[in-house]
C-alpha atoms as a PDB file:
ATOM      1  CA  UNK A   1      37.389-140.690 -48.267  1.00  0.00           C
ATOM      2  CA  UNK A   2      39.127-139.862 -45.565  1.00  0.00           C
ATOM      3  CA  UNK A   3      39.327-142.065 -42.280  1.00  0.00           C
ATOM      4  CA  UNK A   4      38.708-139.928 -39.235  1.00  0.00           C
ATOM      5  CA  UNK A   5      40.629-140.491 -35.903  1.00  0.00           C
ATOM      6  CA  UNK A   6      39.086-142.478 -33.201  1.00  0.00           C
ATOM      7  CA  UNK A   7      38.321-139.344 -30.379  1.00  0.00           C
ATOM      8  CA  UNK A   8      38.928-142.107 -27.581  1.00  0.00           C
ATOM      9  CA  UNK A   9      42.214-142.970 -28.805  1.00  0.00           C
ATOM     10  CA  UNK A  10      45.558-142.208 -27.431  1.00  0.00           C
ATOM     11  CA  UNK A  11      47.102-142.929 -30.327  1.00  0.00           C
ATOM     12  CA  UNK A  12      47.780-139.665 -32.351  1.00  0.00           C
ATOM     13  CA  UNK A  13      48.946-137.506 -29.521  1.00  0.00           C
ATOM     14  CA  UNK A  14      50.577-140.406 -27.186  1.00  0.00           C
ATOM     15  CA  UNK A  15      53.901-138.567 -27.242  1.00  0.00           C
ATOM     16  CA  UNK A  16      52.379-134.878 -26.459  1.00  0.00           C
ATOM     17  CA  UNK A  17      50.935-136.668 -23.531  1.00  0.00           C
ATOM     18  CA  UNK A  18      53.074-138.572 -22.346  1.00  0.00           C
ATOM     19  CA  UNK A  19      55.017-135.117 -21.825  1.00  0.00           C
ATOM     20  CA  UNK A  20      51.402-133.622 -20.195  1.00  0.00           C
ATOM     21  CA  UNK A  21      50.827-136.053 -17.510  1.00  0.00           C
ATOM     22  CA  UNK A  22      55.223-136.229 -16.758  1.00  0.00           C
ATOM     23  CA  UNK A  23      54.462-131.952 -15.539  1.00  0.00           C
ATOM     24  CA  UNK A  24      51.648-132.975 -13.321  1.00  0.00           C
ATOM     25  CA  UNK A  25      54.334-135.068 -10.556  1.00  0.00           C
ATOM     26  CA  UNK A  26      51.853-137.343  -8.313  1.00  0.00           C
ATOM     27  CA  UNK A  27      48.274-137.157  -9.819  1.00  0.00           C
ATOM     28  CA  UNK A  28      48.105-140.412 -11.426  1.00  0.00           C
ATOM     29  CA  UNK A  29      50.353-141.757  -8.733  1.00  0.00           C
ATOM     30  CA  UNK A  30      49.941-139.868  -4.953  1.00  0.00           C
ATOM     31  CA  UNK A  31      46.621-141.235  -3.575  1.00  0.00           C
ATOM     32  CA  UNK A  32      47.518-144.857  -5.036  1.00  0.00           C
ATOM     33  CA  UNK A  33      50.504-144.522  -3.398  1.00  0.00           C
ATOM     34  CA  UNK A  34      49.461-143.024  -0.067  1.00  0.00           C
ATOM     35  CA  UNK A  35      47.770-146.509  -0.032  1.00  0.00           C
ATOM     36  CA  UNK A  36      50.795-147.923   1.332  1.00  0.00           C
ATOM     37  CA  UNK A  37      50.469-151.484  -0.329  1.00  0.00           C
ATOM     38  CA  UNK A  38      52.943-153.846  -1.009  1.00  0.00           C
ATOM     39  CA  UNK A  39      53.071-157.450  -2.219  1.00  0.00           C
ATOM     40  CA  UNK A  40      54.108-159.974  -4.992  1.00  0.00           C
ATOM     41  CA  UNK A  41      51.915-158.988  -7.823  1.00  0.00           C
ATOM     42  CA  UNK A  42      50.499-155.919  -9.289  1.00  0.00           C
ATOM     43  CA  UNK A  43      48.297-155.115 -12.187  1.00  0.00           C
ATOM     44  CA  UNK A  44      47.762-151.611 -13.639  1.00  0.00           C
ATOM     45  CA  UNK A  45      45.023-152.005 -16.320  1.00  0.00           C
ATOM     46  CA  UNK A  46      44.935-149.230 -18.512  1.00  0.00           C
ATOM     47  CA  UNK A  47      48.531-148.047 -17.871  1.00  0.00           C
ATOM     48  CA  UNK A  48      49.456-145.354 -20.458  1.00  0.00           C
ATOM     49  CA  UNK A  49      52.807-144.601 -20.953  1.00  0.00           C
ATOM     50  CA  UNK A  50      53.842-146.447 -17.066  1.00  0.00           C
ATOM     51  CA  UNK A  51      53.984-143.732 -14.710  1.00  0.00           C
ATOM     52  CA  UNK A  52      52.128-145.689 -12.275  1.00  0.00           C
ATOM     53  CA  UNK A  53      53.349-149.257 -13.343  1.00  0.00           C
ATOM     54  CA  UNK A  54      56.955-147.487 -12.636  1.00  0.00           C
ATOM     55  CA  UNK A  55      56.097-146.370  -9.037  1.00  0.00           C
ATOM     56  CA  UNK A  56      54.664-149.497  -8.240  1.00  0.00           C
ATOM     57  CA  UNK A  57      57.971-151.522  -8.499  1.00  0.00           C
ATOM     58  CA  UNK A  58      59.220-150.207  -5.619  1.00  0.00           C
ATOM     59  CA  UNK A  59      56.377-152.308  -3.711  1.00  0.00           C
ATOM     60  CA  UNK A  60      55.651-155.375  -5.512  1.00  0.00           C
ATOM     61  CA  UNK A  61      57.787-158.193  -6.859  1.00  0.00           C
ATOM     62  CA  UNK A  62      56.170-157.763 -10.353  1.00  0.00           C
ATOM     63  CA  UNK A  63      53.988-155.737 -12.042  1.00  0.00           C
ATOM     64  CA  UNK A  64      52.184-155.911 -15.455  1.00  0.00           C
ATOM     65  CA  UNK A  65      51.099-152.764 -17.122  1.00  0.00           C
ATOM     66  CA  UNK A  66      48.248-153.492 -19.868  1.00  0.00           C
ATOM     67  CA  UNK A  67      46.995-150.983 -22.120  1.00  0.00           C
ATOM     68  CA  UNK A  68      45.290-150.932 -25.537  1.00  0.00           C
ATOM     69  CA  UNK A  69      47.628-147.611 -27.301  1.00  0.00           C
ATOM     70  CA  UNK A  70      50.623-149.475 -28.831  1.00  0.00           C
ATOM     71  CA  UNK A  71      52.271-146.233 -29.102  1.00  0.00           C
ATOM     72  CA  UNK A  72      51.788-145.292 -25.505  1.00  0.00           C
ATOM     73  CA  UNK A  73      53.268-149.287 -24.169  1.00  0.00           C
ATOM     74  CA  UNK A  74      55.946-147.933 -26.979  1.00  0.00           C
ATOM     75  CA  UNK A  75      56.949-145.016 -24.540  1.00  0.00           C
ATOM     76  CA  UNK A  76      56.327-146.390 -21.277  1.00  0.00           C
ATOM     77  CA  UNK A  77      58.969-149.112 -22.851  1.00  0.00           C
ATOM     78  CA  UNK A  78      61.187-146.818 -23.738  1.00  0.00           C
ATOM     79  CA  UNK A  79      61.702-144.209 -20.563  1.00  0.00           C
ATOM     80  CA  UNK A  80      60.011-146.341 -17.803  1.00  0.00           C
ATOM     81  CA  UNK A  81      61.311-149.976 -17.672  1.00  0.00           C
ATOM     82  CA  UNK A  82      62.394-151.654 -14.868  1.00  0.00           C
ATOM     83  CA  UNK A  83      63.414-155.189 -14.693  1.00  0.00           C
ATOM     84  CA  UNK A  84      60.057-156.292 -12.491  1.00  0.00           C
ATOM     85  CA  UNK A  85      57.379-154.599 -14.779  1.00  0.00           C
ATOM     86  CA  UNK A  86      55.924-156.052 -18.193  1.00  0.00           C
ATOM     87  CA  UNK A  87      54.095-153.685 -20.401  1.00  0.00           C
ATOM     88  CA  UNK A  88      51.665-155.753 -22.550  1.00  0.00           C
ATOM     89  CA  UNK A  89      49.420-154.317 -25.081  1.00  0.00           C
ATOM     90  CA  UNK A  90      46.199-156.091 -24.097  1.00  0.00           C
ATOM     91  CA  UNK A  91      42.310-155.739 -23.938  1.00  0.00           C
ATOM     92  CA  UNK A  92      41.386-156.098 -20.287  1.00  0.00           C
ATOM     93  CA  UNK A  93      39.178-158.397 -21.581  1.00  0.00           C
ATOM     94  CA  UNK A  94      41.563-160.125 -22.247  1.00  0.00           C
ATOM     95  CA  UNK A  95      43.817-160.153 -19.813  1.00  0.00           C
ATOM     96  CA  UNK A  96      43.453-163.916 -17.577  1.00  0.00           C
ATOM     97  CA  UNK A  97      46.162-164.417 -15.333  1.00  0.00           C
ATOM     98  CA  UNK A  98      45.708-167.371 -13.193  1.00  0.00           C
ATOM     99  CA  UNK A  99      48.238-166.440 -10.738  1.00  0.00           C
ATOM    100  CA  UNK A 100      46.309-163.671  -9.957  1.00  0.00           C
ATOM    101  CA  UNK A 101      47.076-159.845  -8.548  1.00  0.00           C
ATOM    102  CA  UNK A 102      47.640-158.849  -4.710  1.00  0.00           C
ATOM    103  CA  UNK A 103      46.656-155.215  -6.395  1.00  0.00           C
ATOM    104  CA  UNK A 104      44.481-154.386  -9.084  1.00  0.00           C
ATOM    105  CA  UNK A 105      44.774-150.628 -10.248  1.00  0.00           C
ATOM    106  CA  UNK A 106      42.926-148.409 -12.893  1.00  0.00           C
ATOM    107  CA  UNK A 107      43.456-145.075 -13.355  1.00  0.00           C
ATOM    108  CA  UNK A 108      40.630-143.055 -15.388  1.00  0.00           C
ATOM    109  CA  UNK A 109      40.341-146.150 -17.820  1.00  0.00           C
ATOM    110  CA  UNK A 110      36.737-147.277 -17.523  1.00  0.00           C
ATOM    111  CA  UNK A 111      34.612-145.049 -18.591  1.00  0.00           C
ATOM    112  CA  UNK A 112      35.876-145.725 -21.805  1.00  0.00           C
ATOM    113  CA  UNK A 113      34.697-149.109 -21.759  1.00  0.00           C
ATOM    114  CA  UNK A 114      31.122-149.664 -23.214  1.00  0.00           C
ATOM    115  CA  UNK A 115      30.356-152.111 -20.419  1.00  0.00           C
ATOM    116  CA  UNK A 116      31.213-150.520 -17.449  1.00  0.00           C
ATOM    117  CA  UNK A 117      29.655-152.964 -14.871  1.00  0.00           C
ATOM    118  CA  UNK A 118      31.600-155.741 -16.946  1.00  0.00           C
ATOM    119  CA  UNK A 119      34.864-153.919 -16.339  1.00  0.00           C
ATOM    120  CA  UNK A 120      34.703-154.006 -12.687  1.00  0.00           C
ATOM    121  CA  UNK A 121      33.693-157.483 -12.777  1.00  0.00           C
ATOM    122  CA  UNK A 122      36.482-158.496 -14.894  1.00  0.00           C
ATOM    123  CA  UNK A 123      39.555-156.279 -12.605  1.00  0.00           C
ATOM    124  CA  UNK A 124      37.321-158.281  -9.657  1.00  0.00           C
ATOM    125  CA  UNK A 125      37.771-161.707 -10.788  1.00  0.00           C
ATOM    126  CA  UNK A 126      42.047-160.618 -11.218  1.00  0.00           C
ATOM    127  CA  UNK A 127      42.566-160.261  -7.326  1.00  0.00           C
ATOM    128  CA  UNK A 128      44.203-162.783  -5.222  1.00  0.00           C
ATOM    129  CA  UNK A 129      42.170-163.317  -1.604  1.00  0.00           C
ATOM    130  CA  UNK A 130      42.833-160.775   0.150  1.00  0.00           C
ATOM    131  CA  UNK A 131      43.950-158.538  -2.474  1.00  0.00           C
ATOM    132  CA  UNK A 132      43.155-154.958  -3.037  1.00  0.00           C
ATOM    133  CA  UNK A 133      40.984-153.427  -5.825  1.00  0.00           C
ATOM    134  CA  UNK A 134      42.017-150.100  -6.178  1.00  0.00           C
ATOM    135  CA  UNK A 135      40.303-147.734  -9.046  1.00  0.00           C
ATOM    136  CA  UNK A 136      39.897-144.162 -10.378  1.00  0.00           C
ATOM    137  CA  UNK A 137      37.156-142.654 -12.685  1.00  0.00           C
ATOM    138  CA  UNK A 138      36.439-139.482 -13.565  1.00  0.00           C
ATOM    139  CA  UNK A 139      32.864-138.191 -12.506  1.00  0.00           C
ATOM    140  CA  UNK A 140      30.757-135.448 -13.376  1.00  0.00           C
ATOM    141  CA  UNK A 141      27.757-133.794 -12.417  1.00  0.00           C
ATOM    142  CA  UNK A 142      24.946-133.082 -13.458  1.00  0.00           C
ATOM    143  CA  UNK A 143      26.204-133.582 -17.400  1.00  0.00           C
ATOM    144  CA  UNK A 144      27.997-136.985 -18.359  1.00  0.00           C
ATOM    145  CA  UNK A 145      30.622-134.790 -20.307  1.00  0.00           C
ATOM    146  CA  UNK A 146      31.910-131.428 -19.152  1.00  0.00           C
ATOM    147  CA  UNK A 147      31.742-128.705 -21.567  1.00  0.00           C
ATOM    148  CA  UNK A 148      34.448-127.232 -23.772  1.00  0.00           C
ATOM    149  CA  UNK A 149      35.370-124.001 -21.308  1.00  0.00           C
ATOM    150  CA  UNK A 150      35.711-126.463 -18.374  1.00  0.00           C
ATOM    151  CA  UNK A 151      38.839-127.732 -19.687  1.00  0.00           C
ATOM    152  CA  UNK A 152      40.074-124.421 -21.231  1.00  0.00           C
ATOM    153  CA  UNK A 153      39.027-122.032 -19.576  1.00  0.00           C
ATOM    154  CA  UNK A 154      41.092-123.004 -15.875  1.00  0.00           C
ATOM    155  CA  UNK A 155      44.246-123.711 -18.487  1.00  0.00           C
ATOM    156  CA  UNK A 156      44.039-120.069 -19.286  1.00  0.00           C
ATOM    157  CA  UNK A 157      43.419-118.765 -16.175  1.00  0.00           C
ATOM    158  CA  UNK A 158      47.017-121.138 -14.459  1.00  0.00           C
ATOM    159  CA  UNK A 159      48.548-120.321 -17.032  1.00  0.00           C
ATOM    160  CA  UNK A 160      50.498-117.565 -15.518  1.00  0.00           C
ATOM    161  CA  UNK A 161      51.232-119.831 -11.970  1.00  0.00           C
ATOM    162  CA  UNK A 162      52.505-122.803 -14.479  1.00  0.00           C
ATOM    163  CA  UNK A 163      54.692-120.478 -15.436  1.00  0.00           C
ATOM    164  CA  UNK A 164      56.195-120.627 -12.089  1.00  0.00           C
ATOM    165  CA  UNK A 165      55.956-123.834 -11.324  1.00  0.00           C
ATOM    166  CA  UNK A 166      57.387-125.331 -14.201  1.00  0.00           C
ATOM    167  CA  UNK A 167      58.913-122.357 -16.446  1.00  0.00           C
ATOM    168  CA  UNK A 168      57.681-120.898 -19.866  1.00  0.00           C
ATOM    169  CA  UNK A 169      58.249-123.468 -22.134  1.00  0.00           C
ATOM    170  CA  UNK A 170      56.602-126.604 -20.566  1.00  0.00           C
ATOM    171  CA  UNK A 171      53.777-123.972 -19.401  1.00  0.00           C
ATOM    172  CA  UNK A 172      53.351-122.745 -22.798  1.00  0.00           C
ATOM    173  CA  UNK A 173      53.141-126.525 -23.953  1.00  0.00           C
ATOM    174  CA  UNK A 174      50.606-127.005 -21.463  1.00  0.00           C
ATOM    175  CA  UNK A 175      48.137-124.296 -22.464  1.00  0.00           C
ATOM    176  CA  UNK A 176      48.731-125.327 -26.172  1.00  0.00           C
ATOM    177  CA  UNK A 177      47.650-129.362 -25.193  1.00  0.00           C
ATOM    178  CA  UNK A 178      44.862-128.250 -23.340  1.00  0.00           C
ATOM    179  CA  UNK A 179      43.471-126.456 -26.273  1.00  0.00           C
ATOM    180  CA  UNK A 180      44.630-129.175 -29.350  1.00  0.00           C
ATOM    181  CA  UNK A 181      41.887-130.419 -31.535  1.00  0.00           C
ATOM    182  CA  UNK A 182      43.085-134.002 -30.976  1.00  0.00           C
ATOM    183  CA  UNK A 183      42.646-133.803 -26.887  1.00  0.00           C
ATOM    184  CA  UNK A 184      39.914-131.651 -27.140  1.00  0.00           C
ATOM    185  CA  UNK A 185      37.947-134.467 -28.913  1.00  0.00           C
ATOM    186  CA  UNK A 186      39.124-137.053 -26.837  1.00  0.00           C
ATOM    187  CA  UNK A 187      37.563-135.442 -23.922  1.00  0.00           C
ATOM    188  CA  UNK A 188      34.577-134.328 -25.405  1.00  0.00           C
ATOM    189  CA  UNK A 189      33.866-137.768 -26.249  1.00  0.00           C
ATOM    190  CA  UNK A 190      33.807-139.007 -22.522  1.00  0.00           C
ATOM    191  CA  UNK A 191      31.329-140.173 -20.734  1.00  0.00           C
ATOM    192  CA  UNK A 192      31.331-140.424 -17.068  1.00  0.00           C
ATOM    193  CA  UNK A 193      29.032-141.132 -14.207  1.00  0.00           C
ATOM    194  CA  UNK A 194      27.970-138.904 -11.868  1.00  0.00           C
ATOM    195  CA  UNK A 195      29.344-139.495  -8.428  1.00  0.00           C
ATOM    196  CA  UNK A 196      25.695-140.978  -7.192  1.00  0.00           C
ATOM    197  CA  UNK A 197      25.639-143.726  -9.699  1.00  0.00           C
ATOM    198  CA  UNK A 198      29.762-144.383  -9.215  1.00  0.00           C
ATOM    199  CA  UNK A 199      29.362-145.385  -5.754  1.00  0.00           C
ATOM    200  CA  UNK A 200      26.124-146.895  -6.873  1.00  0.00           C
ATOM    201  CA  UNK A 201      27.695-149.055  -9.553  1.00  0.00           C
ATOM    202  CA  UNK A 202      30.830-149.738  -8.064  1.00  0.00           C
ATOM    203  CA  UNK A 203      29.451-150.188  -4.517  1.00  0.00           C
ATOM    204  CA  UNK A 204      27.290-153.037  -6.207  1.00  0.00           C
ATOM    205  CA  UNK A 205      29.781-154.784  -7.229  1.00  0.00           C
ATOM    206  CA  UNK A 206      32.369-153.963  -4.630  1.00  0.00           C
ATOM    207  CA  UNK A 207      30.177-154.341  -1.521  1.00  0.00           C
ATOM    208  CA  UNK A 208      31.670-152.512   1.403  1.00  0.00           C
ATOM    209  CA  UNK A 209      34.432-150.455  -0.594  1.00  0.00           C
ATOM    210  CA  UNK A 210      35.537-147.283   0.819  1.00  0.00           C
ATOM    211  CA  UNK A 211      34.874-144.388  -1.409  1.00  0.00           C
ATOM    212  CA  UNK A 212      37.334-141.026  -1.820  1.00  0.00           C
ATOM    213  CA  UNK A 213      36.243-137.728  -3.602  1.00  0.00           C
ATOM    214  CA  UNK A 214      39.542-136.531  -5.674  1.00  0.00           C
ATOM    215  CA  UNK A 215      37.570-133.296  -6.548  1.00  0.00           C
ATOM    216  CA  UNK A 216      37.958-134.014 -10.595  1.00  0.00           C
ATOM    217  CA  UNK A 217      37.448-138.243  -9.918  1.00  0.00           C
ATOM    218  CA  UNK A 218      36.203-140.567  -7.259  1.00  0.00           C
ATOM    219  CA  UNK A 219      39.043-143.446  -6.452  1.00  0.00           C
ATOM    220  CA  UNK A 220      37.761-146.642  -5.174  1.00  0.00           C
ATOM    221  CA  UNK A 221      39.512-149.213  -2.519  1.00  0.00           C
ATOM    222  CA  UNK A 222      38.125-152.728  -1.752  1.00  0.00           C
ATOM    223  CA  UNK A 223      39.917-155.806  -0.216  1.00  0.00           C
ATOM    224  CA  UNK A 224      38.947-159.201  -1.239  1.00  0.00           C
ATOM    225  CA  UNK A 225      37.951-161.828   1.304  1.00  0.00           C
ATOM    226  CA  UNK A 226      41.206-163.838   2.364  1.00  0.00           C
ATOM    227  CA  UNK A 227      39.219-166.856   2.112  1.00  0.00           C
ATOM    228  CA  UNK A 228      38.080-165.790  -1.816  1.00  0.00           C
ATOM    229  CA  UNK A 229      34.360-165.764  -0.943  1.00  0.00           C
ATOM    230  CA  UNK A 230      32.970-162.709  -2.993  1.00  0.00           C
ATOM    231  CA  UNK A 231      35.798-163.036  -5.707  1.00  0.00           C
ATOM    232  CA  UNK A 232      34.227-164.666  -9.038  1.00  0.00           C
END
């Protein structure tokens, strides 16, 4: 009998995208970068293939990139190493540094996890005093998953304005990802919170965080007491 694929993982299509997310210059990296933080230590849990692990180096002395996809710390490796980042291929559970993090960074990681609330307690108890949280989730309302057409139908629809931004052939790629069995699956087996019980959820555990709607995702920014009160 044949084994099927885990839908959540990265793992069978890590190179195809890897490519995807390289065409789409600043989503995973503008409003965590418009930030403006800097400091000694940064952690980017749940890092794919290191496009944000990469941009970070230019502001902090180190940075560790964790993710679960071998094959995706494989790439990031390969095409995105610089001599103050470490890509690790961790659980986040996992992951106890007791020297801590000035900045701790997801990107559209933890609504994968099956604990959610654990997550954010986990990234909470990684920040230094007066460190930043800083985390982005996709939401969705009213459904926990978006349909099918959500995803393909607006690919079809750009198409022809990818194809001037970024030529035929990485367009045509494009409209062929967005419609693969492999991603397809992976997003149809999603979850995510609606953006009422995000800033519930994350606002519980992140008490006085500032919230920002990214239209597709709400990002989340919260700065740890400087005398560690609040930080477990």
């Amino acid at each position: 009998m044949t084994q099927t694929a885990d839908p959540q993982s990265f793992d069978p299509f890590a190179l195809d995208y890897d490519r995807f997310v390289s065409l789409l210059p600043g989503q995973n990296t503008a409003w965590l970068l418009g930030l403006g933080l800097k400091g000694e230590r940064a952690l980017d849990a749940g890092c794919g293939s290191g496009h944000a692990a990469e941009a970070l180096a230019d502001s902090f002395e180190e940075v560790v990139g964790l993710d679960l996809s071998a094959p995706l710390i494989e790439i990031a490796r390969a095409r995105r190493a610089r001599p103050n980042v470490r890509y690790v291929v961790e659980d986040l559970f996992e992951q106890n540094d007791e020297d801590g993090f000035d900045l701790v960074y997801s990107h559209t990681m933890l609504h994968h996890l099956e604990d959610c609330r654990a997550g954010l307690e986990h990234l909470k108890s990684l920040v230094r005093p007066g460190g930043t949280v800083a985390l982005i989730d996709n939401v969705c309302d009213p459904y926990p998953t978006p349909p099918r057409r959500a995803y393909t139908w607006p690919a079809v629809w750009g198409f022809p304005g990818e194809i001037r931004r970024v030529g035929l052939r990485d367009a045509w790629f494009q409209l062929r990802f967005w419609h693969s069995r492999p991603w397809l699956a992976h997003l149809l087996s999603d979850r995510y919170l609606s953006r009422a019980r995000f800033r519930e959820l994350y606002g519980s555990v992140f008490p006085g965080a500032r919230f920002d709607d990214l239209g597709f995702a709400l990002a989340m920014t919260w700065t740890a007491p400087p005398n560690g009160d609040g930080v477990q």
